[in-house]
C-alpha atoms as a PDB file:
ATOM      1  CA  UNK A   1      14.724  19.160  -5.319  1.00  0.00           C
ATOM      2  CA  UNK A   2      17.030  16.872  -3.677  1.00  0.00           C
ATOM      3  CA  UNK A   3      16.048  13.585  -1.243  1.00  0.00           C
ATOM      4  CA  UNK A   4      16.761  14.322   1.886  1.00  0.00           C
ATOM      5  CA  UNK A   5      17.037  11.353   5.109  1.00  0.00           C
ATOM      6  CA  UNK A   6      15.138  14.083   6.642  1.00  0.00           C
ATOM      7  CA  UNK A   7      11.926  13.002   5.099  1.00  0.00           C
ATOM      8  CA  UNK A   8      12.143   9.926   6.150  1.00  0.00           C
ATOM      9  CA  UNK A   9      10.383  10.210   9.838  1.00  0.00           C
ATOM     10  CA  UNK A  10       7.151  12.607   8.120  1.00  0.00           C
ATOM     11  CA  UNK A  11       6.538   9.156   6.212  1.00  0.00           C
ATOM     12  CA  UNK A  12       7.988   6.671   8.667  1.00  0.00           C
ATOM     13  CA  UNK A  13       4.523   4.489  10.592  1.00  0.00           C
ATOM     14  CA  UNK A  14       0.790   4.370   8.971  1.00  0.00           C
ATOM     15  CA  UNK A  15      -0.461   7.481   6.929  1.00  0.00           C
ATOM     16  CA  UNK A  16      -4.192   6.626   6.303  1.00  0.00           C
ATOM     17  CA  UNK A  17      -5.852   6.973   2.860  1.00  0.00           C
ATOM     18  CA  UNK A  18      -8.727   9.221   4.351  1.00  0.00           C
ATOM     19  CA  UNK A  19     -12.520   8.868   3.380  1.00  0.00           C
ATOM     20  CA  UNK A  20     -14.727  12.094   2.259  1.00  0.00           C
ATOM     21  CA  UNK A  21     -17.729  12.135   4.386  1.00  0.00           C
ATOM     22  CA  UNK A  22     -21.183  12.595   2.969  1.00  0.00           C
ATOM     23  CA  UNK A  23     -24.661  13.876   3.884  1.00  0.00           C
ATOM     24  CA  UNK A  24     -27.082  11.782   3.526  1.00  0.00           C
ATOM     25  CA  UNK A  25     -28.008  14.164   1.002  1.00  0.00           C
ATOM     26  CA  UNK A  26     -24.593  13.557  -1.121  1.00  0.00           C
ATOM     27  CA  UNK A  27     -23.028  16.890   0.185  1.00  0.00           C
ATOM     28  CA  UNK A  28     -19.278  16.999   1.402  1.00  0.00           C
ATOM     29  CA  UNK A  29     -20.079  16.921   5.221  1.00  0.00           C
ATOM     30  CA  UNK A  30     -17.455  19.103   6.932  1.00  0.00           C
ATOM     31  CA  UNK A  31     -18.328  18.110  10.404  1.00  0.00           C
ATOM     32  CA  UNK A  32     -18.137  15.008  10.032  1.00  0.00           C
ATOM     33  CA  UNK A  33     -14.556  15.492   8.635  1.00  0.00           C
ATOM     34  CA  UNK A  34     -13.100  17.527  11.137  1.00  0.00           C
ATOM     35  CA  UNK A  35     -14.226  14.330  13.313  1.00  0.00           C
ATOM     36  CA  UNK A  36     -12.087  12.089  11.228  1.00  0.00           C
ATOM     37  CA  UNK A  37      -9.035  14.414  11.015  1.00  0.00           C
ATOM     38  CA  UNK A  38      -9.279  14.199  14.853  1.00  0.00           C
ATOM     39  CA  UNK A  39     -10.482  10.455  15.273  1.00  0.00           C
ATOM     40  CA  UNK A  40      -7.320   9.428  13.124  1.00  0.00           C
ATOM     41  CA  UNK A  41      -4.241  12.042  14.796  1.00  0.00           C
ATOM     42  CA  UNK A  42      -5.642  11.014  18.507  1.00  0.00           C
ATOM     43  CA  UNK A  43      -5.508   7.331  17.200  1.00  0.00           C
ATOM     44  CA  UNK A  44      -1.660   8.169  16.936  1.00  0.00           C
ATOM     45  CA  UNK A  45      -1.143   8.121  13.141  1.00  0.00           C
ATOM     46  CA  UNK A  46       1.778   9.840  11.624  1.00  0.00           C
ATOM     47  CA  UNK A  47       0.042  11.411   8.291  1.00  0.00           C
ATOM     48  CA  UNK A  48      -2.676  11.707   6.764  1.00  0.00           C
ATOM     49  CA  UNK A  49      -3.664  11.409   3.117  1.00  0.00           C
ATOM     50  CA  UNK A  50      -6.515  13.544   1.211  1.00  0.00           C
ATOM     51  CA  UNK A  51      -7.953  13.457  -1.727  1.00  0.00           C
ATOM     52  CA  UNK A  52      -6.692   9.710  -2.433  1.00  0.00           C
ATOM     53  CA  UNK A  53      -9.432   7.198  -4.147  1.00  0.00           C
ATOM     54  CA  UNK A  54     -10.306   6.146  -1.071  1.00  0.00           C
ATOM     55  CA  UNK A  55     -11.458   9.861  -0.700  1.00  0.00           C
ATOM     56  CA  UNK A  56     -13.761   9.064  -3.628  1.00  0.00           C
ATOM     57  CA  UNK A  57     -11.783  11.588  -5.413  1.00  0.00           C
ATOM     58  CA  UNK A  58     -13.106  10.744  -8.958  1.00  0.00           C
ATOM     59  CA  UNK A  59     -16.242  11.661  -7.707  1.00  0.00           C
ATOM     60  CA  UNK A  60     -15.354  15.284  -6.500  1.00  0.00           C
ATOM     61  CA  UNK A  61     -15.777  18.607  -7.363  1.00  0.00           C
ATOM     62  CA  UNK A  62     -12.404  20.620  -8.091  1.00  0.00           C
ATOM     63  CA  UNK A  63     -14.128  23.359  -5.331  1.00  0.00           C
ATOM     64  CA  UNK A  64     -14.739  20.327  -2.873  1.00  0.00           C
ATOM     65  CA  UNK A  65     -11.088  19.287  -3.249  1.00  0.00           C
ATOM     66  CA  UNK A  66      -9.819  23.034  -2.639  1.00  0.00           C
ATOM     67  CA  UNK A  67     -12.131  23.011   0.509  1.00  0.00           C
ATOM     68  CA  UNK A  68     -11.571  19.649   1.910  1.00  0.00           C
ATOM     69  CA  UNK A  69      -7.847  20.506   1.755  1.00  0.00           C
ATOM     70  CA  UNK A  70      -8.516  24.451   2.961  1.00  0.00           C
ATOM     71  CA  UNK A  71     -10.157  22.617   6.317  1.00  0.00           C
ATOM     72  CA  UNK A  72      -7.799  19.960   6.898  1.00  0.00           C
ATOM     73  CA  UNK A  73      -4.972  22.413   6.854  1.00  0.00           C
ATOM     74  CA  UNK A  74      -6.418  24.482   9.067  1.00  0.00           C
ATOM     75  CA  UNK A  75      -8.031  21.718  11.420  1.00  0.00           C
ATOM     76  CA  UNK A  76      -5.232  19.573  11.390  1.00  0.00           C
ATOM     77  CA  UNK A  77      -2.652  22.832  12.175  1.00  0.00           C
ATOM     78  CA  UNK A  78       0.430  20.889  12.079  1.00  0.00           C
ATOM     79  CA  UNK A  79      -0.109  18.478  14.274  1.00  0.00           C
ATOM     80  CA  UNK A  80       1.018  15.822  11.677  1.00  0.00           C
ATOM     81  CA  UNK A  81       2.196  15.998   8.147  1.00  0.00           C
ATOM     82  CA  UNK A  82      -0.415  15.899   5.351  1.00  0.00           C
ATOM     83  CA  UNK A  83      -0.061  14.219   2.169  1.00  0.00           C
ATOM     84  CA  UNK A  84      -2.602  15.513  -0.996  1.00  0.00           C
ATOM     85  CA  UNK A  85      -3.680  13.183  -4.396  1.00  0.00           C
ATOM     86  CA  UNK A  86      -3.140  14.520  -7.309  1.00  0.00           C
ATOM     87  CA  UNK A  87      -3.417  12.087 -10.300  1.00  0.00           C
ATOM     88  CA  UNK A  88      -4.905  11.925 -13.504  1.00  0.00           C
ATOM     89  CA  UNK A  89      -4.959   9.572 -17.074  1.00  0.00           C
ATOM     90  CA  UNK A  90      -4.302  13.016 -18.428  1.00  0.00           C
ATOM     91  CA  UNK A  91      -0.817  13.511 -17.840  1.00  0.00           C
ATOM     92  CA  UNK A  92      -0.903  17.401 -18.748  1.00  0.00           C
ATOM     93  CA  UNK A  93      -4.324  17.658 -16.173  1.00  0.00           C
ATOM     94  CA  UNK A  94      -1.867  16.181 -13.785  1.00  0.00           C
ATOM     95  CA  UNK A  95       0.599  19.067 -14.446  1.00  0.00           C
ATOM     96  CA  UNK A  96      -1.834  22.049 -14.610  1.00  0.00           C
ATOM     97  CA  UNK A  97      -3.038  20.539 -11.145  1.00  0.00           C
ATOM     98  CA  UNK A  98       0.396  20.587  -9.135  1.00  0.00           C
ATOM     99  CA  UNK A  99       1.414  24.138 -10.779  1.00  0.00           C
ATOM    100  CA  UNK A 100      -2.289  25.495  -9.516  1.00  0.00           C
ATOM    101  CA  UNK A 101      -2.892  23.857  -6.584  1.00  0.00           C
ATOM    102  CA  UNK A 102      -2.590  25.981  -3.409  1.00  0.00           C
ATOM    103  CA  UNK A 103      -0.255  23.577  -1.942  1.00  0.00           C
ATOM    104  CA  UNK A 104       1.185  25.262   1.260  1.00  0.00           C
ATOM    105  CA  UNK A 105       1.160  23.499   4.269  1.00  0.00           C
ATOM    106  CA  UNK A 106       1.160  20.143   2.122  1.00  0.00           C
ATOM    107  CA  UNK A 107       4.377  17.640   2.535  1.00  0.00           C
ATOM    108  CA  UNK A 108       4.017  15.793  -0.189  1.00  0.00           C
ATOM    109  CA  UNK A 109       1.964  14.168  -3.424  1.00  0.00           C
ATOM    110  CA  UNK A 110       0.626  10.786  -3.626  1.00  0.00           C
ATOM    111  CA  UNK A 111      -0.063  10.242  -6.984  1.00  0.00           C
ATOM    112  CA  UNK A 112      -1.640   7.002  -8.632  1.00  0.00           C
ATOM    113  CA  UNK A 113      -0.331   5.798 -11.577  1.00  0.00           C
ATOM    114  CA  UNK A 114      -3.010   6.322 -15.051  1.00  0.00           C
ATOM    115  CA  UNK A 115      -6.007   4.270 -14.773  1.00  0.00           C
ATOM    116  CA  UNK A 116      -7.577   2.731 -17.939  1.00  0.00           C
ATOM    117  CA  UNK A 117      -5.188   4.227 -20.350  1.00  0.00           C
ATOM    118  CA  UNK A 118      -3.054   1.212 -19.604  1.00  0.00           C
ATOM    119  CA  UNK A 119       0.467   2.939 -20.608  1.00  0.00           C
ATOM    120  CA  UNK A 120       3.430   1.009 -21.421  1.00  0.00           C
ATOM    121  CA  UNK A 121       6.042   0.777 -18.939  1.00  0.00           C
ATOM    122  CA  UNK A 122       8.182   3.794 -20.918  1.00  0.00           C
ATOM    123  CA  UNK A 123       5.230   5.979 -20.964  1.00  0.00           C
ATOM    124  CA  UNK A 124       4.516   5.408 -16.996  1.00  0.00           C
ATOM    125  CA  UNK A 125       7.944   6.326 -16.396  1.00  0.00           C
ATOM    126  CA  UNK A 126       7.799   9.525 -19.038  1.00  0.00           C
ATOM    127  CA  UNK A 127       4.274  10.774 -16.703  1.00  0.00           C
ATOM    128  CA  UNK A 128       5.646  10.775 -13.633  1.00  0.00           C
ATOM    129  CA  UNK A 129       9.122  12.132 -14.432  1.00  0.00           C
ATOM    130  CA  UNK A 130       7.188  14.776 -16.367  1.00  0.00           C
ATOM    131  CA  UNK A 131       5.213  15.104 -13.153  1.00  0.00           C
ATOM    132  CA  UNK A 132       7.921  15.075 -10.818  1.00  0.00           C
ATOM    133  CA  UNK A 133       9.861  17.764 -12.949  1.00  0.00           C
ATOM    134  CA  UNK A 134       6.737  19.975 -12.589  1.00  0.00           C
ATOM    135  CA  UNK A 135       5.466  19.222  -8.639  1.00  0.00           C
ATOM    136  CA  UNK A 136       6.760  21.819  -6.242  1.00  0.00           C
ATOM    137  CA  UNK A 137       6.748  19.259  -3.542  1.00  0.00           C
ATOM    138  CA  UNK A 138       7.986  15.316  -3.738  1.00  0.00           C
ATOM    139  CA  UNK A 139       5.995  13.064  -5.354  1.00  0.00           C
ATOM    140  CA  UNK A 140       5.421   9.542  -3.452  1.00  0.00           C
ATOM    141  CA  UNK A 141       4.033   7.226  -6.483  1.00  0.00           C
ATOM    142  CA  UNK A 142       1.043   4.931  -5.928  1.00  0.00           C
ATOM    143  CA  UNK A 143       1.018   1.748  -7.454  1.00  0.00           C
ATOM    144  CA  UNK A 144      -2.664  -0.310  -7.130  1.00  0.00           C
ATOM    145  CA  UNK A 145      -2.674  -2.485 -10.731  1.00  0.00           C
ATOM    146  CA  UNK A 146      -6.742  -4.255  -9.512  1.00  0.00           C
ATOM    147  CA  UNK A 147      -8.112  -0.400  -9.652  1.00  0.00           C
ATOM    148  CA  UNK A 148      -5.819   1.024 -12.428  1.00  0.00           C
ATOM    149  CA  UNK A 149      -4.885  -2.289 -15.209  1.00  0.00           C
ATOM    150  CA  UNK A 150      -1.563  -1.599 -15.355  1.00  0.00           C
ATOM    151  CA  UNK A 151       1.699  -2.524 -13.115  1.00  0.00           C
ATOM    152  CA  UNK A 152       4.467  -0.751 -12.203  1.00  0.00           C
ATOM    153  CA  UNK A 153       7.192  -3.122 -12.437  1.00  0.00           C
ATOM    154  CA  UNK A 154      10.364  -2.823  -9.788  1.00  0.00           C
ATOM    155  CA  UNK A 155      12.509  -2.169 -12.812  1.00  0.00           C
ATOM    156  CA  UNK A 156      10.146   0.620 -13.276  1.00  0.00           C
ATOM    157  CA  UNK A 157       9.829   1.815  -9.896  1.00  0.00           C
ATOM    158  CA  UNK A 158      14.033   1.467  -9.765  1.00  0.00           C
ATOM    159  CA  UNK A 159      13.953   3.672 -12.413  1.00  0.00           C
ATOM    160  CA  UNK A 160      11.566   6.379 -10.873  1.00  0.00           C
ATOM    161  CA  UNK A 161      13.514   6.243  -7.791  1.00  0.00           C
ATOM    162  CA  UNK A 162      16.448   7.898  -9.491  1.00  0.00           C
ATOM    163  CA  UNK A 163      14.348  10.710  -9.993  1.00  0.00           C
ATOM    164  CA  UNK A 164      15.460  13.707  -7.338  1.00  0.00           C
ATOM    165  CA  UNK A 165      11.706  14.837  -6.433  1.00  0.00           C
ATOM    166  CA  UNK A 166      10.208  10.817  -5.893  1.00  0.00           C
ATOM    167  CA  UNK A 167      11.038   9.586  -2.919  1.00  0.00           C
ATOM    168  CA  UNK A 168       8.739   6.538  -2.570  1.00  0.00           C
ATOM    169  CA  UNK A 169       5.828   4.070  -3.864  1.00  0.00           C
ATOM    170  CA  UNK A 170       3.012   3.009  -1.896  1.00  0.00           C
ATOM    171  CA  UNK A 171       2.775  -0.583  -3.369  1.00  0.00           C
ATOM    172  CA  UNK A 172      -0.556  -1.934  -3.265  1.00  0.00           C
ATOM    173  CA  UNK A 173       0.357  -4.618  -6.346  1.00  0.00           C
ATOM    174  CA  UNK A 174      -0.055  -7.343  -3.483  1.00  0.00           C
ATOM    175  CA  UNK A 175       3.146  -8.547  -5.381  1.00  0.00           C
ATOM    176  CA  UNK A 176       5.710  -9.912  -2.157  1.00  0.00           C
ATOM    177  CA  UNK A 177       8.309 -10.699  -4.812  1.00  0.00           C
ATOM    178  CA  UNK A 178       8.018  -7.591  -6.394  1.00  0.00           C
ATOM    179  CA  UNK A 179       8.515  -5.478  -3.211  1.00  0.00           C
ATOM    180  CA  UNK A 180      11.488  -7.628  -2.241  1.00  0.00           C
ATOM    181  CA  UNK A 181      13.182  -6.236  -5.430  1.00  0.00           C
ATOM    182  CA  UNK A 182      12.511  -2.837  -4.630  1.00  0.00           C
ATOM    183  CA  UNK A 183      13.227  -3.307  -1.017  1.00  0.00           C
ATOM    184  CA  UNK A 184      17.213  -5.108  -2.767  1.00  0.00           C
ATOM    185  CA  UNK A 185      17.386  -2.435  -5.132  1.00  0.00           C
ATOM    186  CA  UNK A 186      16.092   0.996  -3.725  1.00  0.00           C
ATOM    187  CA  UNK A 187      18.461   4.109  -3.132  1.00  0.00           C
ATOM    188  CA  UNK A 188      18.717   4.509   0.858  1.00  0.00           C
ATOM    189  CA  UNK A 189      16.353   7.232   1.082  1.00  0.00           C
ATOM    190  CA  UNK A 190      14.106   6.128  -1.354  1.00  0.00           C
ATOM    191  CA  UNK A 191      10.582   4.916   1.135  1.00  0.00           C
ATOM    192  CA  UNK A 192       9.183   1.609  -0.163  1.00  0.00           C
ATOM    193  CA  UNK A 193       5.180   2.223   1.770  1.00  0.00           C
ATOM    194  CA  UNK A 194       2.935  -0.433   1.728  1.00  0.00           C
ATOM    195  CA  UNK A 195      -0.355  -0.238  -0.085  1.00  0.00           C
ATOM    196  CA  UNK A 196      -2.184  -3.420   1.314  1.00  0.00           C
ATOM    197  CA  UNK A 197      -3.319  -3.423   5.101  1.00  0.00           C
ATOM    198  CA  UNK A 198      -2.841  -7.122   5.806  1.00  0.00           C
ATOM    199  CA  UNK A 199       0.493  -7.134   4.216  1.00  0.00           C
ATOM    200  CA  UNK A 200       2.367  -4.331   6.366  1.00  0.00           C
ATOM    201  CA  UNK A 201       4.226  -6.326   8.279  1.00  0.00           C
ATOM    202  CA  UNK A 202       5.273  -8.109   5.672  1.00  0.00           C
ATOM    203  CA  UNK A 203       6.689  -5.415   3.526  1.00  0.00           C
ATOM    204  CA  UNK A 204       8.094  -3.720   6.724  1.00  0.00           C
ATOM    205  CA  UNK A 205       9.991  -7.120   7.083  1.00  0.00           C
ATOM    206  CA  UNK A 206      11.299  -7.202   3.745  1.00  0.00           C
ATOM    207  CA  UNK A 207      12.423  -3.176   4.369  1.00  0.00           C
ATOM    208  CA  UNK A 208       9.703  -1.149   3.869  1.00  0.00           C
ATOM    209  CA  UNK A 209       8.929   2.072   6.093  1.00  0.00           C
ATOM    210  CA  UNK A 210       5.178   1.601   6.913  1.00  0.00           C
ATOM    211  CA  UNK A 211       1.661   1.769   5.544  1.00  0.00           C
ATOM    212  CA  UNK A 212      -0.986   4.113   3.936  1.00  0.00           C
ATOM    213  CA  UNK A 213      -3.911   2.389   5.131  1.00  0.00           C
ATOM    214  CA  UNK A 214      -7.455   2.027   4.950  1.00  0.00           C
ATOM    215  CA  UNK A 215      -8.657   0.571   7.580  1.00  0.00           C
ATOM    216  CA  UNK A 216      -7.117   3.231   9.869  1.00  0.00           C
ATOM    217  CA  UNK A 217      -9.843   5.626   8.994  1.00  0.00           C
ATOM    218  CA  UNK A 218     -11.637   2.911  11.997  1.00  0.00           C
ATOM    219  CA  UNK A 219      -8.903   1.513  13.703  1.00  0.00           C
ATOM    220  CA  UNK A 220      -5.971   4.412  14.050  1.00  0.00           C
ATOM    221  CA  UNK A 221      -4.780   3.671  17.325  1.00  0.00           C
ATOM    222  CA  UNK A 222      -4.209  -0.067  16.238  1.00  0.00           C
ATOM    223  CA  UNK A 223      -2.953   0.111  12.904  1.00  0.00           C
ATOM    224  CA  UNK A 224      -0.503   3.006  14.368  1.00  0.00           C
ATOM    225  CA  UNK A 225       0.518   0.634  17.528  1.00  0.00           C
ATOM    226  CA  UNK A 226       0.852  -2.685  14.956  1.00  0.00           C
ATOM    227  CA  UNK A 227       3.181  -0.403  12.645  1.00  0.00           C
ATOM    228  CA  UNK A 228       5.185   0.803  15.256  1.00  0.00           C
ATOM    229  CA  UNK A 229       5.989  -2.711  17.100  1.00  0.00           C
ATOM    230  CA  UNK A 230       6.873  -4.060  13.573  1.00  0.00           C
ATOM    231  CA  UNK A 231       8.923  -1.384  12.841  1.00  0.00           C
ATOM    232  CA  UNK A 232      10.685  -1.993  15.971  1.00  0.00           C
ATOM    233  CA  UNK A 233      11.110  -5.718  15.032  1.00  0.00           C
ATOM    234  CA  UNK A 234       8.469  -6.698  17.119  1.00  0.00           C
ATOM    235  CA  UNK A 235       6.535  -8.947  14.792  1.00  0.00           C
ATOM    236  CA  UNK A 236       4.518 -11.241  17.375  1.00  0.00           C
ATOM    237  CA  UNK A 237       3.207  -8.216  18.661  1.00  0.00           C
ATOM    238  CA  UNK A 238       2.423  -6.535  14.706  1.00  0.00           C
ATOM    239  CA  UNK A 239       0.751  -9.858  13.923  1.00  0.00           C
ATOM    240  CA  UNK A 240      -1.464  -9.950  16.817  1.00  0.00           C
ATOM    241  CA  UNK A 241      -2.724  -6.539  16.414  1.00  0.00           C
ATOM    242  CA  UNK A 242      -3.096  -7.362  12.550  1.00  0.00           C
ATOM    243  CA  UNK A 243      -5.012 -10.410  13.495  1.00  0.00           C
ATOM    244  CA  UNK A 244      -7.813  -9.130  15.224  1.00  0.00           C
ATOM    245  CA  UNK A 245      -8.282  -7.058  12.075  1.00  0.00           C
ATOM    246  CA  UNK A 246      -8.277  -9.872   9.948  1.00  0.00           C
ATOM    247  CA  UNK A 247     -11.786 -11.003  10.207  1.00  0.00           C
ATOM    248  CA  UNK A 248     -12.914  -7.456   9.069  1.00  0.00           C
ATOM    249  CA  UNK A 249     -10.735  -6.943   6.486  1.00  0.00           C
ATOM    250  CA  UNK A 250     -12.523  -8.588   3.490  1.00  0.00           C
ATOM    251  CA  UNK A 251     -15.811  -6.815   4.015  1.00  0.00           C
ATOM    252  CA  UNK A 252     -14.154  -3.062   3.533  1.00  0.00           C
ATOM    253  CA  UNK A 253     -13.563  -4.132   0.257  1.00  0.00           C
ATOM    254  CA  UNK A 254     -16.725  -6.308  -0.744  1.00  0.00           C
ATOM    255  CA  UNK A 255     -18.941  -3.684  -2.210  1.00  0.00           C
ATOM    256  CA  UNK A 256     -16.045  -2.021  -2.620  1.00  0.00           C
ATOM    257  CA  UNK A 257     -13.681   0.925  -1.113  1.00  0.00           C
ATOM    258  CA  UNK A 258     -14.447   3.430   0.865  1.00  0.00           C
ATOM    259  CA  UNK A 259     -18.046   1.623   1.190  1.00  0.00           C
ATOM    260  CA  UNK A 260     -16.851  -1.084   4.115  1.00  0.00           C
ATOM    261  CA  UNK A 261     -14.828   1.252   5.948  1.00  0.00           C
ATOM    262  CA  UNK A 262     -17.550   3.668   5.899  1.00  0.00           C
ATOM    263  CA  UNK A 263     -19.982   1.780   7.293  1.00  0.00           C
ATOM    264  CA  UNK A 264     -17.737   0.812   9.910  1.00  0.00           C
ATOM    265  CA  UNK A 265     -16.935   4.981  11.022  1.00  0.00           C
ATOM    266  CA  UNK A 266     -20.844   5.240  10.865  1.00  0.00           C
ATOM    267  CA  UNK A 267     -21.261   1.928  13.275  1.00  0.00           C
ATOM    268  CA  UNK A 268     -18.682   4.131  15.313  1.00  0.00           C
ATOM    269  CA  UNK A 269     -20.525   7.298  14.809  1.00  0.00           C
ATOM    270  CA  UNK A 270     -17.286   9.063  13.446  1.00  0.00           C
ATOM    271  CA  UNK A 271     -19.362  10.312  10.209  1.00  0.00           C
ATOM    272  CA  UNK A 272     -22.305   8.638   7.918  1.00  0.00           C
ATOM    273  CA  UNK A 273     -21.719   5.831   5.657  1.00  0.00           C
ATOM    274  CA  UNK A 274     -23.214   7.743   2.422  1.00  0.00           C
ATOM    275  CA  UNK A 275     -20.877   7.462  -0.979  1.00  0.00           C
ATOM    276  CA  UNK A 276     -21.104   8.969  -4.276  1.00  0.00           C
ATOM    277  CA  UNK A 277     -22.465   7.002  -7.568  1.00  0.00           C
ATOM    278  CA  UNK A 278     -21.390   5.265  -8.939  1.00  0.00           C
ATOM    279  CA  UNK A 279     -20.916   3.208  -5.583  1.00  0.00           C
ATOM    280  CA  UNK A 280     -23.856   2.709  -3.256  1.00  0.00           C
ATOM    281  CA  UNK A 281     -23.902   2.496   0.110  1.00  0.00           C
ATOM    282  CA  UNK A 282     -23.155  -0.648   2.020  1.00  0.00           C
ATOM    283  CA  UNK A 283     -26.095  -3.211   2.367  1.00  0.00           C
ATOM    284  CA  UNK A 284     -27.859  -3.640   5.680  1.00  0.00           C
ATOM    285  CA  UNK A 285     -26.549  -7.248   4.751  1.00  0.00           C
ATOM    286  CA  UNK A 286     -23.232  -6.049   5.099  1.00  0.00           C
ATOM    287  CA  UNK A 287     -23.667  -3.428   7.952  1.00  0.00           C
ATOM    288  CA  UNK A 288     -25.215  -6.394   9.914  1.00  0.00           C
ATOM    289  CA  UNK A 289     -22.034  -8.512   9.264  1.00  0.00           C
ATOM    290  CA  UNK A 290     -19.508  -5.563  10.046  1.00  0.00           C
ATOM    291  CA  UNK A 291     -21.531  -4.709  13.374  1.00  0.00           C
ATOM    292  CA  UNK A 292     -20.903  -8.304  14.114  1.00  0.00           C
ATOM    293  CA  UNK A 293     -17.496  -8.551  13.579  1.00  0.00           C
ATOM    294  CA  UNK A 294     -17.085  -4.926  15.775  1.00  0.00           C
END
């Protein structure tokens, strides 16, 4: 598959990283995710993600997955492009997964570089060009060293980027000088995404083409109306948006994500705050502090 320009606008603004909602009683609640696909396209977004981490992925079943994806596609009915996770430490699990995946109706593949494995910088580039050579769609790479313990560097992103079927990183290394590079160095049509809420405008400064964000499962309309005036060079207006958020920002990730942002969609009454062990639910501690800040 060849990059095309004509990618560029399904991926150009803020794609959020979905959640998964939960039942109180742990089961994927589908209601409550219909609400979410709906929350986030009226908010104005311009994709959506499923089945990223922040969709607790590592913590659902292979049906669940097939389902959550069957609904959205069917819910969401075109009315913006989806994006679907597929990633593994496996690199051949990886493979089986994008050759069996029902994947019609998808645009493209996020896919997070091997967690825990900690690969060498040769064999991250060998399991995602082996990935790449096997996806039927284009694979955007995800690159998020605090959750996985290994980098991708910009000479290894450069590298990746030559590849015909990857046609982007979401960069969530929180590494300015490192997206600079990529940003200096990148083929044209080759979408530098940032990974890191707080540091969109930033990146879109330095030539990225938007966001994948979290917080945007709460705050769609913003996050879509802060991406847009920075992508239009507007930056006083992208920083004021971005600095209302600012106070919030550290408590999505201080029991760690999805549990912040899902207390805040429960405080909205979106859908419940309940996640999968091994992560608990947010404190009342922290659910008082986050109904504060709202």
């Amino acid at each position: 598959m060849n990059k095309s320009v004509s990618l560029l606008p399904a991926f150009h603004g803020t794609g959020v990283a979905l959640v998964t909602p939960f039942t109180p009683e742990q089961a994927v609640d589908y209601d409550g995710w219909r609400r979410l696909l709906d929350f986030c396209i009226d908010g104005g977004v311009d994709y959506l993600v499923v089945n990223g981490t922040t969709g607790e992925s590592p913590t659902t079943t292979a049906d669940e997955k097939t389902e959550l994806l069957c609904v959205a596609k069917e819910h969401v009915a075109g009315r913006v492009p989806l994006v679907y996770g597929i990633g593994s430490n496996d690199t051949a699990a990886a493979e089986e997964s994008l050759r069996t995946t029902d994947l019609s109706g998808v645009a493209a593949i996020l896919s997070a570089s091997p967690a825990y494995n900690k690969p060498s910088q040769a064999g991250i580039i060998a399991h995602y060009t082996r990935l790449a050579d096997a996806s039927p769609l284009p694979i955007i790479l995800y690159n998020v060293p605090g959750r996985t313990a290994s980098n991708l560097t910009a000479e290894t992103t450069l590298r990746l980027a030559q590849h015909p079927n990857i046609i982007g990183i979401k960069e969530a290394s929180g590494f300015m000088e490192q997206c600079l590079v990529i940003a200096a160095n990148k083929p044209k049509d080759f979408l530098l995404i940032s990974g890191d809420d707080m540091l969109t405008p930033a990146i879109i400064a330095c030539g990225g083409e938007g966001i994948i964000s979290v917080m945007a499962n709460a705050y769609p309309k913003r996050f879509a109306e802060l991406t847009r005036a920075a992508l239009a060079g507007d930056f006083a207006a992208a920083r004021e948006g971005l600095f209302h958020l600012l106070p919030l920002n550290p408590m999505m990730y201080e029991e760690s994500n999805p549990v912040g942002v899902k207390a805040v969609l429960e405080a909205l009454g979106v859908c419940g705050a309940a996640v999968r062990l091994p992560l608990l639910e947010a404190t009342e501690g922290l659910k008082d502090r986050i109904r504060k800040a709202l």
